[in-house]
PDB file of N, CA and C in Angstrom:
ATOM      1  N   UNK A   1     -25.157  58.827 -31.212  1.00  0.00           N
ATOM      2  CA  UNK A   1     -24.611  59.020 -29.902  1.00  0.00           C
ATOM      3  C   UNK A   1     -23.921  57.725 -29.469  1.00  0.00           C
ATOM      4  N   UNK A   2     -22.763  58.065 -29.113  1.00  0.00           N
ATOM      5  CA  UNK A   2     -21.944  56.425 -28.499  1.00  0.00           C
ATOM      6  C   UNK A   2     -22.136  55.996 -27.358  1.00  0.00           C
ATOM      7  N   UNK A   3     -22.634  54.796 -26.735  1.00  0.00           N
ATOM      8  CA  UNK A   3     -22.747  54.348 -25.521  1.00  0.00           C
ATOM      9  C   UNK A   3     -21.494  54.838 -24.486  1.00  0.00           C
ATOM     10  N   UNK A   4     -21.481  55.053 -23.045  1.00  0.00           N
ATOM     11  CA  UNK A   4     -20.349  54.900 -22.937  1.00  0.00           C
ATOM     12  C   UNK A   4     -19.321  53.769 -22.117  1.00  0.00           C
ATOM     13  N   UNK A   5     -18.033  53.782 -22.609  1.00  0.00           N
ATOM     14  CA  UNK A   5     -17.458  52.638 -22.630  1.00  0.00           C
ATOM     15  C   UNK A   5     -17.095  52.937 -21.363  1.00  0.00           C
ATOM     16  N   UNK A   6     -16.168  51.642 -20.663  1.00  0.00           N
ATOM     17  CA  UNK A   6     -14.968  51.588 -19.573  1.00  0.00           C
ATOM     18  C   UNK A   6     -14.350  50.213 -19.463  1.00  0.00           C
ATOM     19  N   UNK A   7     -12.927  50.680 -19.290  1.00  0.00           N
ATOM     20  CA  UNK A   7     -12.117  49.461 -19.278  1.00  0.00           C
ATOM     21  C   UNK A   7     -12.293  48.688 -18.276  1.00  0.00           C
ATOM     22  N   UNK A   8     -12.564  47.682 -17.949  1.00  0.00           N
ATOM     23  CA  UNK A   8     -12.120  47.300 -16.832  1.00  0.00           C
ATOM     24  C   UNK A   8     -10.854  46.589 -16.293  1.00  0.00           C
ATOM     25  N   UNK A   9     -10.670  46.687 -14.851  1.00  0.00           N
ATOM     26  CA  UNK A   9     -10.131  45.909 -14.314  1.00  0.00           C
ATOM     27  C   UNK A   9      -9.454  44.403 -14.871  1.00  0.00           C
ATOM     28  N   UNK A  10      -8.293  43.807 -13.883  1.00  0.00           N
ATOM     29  CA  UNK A  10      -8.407  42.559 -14.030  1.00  0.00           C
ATOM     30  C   UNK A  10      -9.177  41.728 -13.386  1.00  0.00           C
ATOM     31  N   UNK A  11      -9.635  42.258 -11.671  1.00  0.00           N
ATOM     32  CA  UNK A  11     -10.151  42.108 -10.692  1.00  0.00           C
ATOM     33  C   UNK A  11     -12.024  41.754 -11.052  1.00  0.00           C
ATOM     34  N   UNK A  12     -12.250  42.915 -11.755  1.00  0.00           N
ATOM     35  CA  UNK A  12     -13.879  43.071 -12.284  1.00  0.00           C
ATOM     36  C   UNK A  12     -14.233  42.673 -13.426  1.00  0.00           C
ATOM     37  N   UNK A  13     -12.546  42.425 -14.249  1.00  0.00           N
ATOM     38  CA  UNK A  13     -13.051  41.436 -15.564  1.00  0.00           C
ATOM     39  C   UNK A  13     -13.471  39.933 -15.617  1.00  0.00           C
ATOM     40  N   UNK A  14     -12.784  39.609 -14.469  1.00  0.00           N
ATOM     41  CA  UNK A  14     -12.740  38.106 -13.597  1.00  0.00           C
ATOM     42  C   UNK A  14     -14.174  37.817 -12.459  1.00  0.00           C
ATOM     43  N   UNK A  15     -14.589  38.706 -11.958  1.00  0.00           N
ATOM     44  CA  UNK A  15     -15.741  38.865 -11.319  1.00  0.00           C
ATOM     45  C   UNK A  15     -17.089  38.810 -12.227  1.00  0.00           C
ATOM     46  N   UNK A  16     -17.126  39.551 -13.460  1.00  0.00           N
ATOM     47  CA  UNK A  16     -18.295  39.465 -14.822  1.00  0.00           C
ATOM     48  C   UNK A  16     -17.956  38.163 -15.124  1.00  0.00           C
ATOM     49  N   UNK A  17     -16.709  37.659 -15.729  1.00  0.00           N
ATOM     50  CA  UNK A  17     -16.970  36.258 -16.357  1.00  0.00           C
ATOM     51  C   UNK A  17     -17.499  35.082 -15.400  1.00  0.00           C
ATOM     52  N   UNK A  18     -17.190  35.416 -13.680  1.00  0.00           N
ATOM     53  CA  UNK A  18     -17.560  34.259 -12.764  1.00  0.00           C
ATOM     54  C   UNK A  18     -19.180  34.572 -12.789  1.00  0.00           C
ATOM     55  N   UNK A  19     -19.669  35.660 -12.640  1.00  0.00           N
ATOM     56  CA  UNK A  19     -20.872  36.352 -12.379  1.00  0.00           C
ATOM     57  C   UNK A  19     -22.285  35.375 -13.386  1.00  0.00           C
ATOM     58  N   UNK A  20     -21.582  35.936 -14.841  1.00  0.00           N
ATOM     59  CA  UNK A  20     -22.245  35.174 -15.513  1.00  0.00           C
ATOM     60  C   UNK A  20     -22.116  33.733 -16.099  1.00  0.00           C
ATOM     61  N   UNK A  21     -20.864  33.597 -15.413  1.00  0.00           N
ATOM     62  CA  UNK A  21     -20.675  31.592 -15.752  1.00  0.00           C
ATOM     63  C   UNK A  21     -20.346  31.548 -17.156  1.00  0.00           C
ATOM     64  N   UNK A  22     -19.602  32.803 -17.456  1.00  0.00           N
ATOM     65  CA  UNK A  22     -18.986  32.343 -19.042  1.00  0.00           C
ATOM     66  C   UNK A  22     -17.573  32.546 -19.145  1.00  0.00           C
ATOM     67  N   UNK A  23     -16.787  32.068 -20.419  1.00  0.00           N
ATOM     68  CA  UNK A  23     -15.428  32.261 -20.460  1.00  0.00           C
ATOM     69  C   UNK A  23     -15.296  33.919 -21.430  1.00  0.00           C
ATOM     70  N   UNK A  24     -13.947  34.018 -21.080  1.00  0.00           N
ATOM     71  CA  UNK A  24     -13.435  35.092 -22.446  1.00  0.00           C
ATOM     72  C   UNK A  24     -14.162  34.561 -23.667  1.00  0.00           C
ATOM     73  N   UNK A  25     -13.503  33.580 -24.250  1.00  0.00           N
ATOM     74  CA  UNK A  25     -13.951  33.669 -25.632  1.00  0.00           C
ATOM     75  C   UNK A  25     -15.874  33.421 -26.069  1.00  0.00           C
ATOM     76  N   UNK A  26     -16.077  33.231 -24.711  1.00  0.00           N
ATOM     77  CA  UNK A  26     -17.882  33.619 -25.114  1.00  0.00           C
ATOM     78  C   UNK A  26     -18.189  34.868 -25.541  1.00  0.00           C
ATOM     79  N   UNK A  27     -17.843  35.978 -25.243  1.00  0.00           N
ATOM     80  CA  UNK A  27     -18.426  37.556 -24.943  1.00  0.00           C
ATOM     81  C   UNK A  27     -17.965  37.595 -26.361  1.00  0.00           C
ATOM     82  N   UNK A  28     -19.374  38.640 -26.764  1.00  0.00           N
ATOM     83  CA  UNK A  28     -18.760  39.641 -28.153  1.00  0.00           C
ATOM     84  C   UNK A  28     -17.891  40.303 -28.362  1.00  0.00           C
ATOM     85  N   UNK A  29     -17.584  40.595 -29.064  1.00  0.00           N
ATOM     86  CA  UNK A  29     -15.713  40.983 -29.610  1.00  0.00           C
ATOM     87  C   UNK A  29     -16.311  42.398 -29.982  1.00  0.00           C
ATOM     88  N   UNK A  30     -14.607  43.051 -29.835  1.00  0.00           N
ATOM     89  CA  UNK A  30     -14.673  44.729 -30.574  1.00  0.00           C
ATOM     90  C   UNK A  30     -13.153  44.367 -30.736  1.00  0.00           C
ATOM     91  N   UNK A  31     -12.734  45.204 -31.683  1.00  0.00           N
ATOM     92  CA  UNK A  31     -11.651  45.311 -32.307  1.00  0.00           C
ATOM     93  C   UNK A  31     -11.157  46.628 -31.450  1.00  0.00           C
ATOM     94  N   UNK A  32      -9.206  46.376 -31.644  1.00  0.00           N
ATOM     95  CA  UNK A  32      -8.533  47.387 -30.937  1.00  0.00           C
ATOM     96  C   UNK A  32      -8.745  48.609 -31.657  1.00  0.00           C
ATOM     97  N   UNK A  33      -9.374  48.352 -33.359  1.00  0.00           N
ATOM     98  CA  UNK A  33      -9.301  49.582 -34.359  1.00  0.00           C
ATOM     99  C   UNK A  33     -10.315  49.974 -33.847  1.00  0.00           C
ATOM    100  N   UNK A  34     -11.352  50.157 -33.202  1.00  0.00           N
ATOM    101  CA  UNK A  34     -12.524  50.169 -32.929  1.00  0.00           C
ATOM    102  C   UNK A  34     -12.103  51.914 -32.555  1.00  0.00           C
ATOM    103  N   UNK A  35     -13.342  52.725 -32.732  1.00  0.00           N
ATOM    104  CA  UNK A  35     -12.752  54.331 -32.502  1.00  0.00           C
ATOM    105  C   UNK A  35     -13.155  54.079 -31.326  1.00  0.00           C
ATOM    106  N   UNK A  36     -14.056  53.606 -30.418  1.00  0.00           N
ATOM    107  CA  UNK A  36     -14.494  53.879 -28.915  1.00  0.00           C
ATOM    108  C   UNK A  36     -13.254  53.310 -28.247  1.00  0.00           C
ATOM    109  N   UNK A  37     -12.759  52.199 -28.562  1.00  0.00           N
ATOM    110  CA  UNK A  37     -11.071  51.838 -28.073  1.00  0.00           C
ATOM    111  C   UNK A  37     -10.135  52.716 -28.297  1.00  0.00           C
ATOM    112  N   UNK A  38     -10.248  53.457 -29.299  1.00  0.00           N
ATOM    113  CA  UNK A  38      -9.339  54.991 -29.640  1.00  0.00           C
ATOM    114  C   UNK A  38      -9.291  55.737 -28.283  1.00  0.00           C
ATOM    115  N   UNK A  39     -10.087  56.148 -28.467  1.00  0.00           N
ATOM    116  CA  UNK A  39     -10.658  56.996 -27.285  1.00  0.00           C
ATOM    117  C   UNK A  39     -10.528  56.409 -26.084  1.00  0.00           C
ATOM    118  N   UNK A  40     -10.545  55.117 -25.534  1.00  0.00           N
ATOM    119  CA  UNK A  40     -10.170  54.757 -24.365  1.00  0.00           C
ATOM    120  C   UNK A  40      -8.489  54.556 -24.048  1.00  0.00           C
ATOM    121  N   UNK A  41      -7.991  54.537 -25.001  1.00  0.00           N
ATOM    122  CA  UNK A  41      -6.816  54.153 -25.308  1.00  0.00           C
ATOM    123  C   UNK A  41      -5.831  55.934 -24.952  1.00  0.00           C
ATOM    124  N   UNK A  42      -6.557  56.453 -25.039  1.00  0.00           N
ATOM    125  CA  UNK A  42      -5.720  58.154 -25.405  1.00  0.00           C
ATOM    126  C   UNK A  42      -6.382  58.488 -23.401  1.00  0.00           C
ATOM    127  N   UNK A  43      -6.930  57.657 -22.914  1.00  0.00           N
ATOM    128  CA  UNK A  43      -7.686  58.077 -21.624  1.00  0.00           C
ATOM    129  C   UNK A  43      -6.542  56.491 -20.424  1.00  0.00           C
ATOM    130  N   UNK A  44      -6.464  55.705 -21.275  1.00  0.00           N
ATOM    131  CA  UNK A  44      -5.556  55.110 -19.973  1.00  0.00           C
ATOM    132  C   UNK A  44      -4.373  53.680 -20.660  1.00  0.00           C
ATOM    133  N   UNK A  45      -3.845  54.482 -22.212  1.00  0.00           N
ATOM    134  CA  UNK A  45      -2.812  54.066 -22.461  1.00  0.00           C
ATOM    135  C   UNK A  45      -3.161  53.061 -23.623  1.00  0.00           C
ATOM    136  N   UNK A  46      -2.207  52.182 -23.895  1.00  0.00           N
ATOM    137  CA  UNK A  46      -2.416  50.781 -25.004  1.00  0.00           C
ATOM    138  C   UNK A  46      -3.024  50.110 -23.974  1.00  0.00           C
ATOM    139  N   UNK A  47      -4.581  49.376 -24.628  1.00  0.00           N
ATOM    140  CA  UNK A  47      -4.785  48.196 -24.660  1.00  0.00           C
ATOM    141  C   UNK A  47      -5.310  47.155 -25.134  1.00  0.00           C
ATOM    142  N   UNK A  48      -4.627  46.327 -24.493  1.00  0.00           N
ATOM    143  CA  UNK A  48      -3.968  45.394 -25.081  1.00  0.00           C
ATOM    144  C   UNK A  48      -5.315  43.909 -25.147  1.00  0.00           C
ATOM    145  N   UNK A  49      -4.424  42.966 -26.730  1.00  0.00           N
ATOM    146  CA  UNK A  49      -6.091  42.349 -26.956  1.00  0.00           C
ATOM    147  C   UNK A  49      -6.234  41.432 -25.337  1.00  0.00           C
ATOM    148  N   UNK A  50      -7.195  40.690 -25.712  1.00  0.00           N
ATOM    149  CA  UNK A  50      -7.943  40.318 -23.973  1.00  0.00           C
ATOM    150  C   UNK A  50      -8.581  40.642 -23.069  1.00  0.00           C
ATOM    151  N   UNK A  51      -8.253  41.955 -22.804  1.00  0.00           N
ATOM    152  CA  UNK A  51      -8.969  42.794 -22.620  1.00  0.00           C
ATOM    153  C   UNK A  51     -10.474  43.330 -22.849  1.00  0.00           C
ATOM    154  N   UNK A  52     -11.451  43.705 -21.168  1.00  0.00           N
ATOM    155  CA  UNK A  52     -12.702  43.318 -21.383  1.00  0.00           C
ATOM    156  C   UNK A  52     -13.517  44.711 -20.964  1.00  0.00           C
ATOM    157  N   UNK A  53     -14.330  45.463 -21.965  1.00  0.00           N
ATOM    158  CA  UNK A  53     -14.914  46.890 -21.843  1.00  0.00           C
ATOM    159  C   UNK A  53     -16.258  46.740 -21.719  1.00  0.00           C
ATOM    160  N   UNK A  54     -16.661  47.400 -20.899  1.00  0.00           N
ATOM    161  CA  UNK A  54     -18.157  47.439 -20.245  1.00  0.00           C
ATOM    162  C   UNK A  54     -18.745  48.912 -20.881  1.00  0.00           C
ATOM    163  N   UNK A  55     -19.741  48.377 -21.724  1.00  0.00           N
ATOM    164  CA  UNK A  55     -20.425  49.308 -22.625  1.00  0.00           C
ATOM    165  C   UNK A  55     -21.694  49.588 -22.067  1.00  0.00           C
ATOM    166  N   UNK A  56     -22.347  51.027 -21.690  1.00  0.00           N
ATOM    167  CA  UNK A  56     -23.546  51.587 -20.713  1.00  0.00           C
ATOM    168  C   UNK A  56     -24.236  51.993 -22.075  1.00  0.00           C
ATOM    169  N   UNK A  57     -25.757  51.048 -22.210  1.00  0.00           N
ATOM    170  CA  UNK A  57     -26.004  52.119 -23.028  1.00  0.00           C
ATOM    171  C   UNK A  57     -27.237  52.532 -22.174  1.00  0.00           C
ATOM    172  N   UNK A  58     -28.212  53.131 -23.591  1.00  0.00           N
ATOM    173  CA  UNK A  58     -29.557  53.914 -22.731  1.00  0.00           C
ATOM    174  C   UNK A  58     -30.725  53.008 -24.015  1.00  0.00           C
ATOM    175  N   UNK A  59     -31.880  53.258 -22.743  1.00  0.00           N
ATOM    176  CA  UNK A  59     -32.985  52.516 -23.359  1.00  0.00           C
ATOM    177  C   UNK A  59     -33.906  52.900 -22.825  1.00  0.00           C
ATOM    178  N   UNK A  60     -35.272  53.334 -23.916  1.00  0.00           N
ATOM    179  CA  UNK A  60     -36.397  53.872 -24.090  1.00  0.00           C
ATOM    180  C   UNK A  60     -37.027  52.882 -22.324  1.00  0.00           C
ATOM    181  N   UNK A  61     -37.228  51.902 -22.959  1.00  0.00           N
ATOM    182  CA  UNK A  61     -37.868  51.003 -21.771  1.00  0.00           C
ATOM    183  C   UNK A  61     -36.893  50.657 -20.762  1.00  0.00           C
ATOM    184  N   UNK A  62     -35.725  50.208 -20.952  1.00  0.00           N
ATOM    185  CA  UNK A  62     -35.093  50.214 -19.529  1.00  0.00           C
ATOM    186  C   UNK A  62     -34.646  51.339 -19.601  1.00  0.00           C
ATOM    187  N   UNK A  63     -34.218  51.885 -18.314  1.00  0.00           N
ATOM    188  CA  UNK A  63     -33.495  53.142 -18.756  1.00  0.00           C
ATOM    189  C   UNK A  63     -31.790  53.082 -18.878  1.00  0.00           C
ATOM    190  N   UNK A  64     -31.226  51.546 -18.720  1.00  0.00           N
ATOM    191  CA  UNK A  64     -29.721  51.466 -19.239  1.00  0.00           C
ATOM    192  C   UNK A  64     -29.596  50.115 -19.049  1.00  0.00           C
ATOM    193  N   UNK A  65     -29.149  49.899 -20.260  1.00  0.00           N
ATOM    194  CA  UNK A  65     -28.504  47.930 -19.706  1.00  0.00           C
ATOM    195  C   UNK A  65     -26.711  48.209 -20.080  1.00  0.00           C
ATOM    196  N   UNK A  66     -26.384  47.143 -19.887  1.00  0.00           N
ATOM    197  CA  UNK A  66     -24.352  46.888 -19.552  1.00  0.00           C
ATOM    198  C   UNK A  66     -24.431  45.982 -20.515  1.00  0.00           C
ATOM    199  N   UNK A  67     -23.626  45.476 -21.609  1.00  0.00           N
ATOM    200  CA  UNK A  67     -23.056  44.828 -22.429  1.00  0.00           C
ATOM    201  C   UNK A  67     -21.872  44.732 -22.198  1.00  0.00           C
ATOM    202  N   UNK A  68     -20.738  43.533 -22.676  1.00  0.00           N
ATOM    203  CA  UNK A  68     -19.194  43.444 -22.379  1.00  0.00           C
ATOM    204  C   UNK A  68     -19.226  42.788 -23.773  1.00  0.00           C
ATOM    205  N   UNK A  69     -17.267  44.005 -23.753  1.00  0.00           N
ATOM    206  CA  UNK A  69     -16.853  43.162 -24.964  1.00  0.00           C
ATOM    207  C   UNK A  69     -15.857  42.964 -25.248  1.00  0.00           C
ATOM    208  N   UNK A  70     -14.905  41.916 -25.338  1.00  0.00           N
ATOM    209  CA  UNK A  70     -13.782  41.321 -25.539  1.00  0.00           C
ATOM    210  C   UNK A  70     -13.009  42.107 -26.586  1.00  0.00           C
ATOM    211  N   UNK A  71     -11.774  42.649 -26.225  1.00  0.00           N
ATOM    212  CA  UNK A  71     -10.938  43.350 -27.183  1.00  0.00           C
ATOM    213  C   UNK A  71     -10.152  41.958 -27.891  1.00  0.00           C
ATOM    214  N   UNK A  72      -9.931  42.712 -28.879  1.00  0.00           N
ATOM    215  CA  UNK A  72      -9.615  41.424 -29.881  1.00  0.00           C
ATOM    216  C   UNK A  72      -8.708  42.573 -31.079  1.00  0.00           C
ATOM    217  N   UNK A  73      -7.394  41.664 -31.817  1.00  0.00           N
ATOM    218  CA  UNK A  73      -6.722  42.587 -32.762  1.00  0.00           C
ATOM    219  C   UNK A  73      -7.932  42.026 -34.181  1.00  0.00           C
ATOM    220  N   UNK A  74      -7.541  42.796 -34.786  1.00  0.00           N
ATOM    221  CA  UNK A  74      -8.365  42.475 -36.635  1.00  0.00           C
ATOM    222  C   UNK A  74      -7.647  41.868 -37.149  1.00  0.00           C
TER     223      UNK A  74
END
């Protein structure tokens, strides 16, 4: 089952990196080949690397944590 993704903002991509006191190139990377970027991509166009996706997943003990991840080309 795939977590689910969302693009964000420039506004809320800039708000997470102040939030947690880190830069772009801190956050884990996903590739544009990435199929969950497929799929976001066919839902609100090309995008483009730099670009920062907020991944929901689910968890036994928590019941959801947020991960971010820096689009990046291969």
């Amino acid at each position: 089952m795939v977590p689910e993704h969302h693009l964000l903002g420039d506004e809320e991509a800039q708000k997470v990196l102040e939030d947690h006191k880190i830069t772009m190139d801190q956050l884990p990377k996903i590739h544009r080949s990435d199929a969950a970027i497929k799929v976001l991509e066919n839902i609100h166009g090309p995008i483009d690397e730099g670009r920062i996706v907020k991944i929901v997943r689910k968890s036994e003990t928590a019941e959801s944590f947020v991960v971010y991840r820096l689009v990046i080309r291969r």
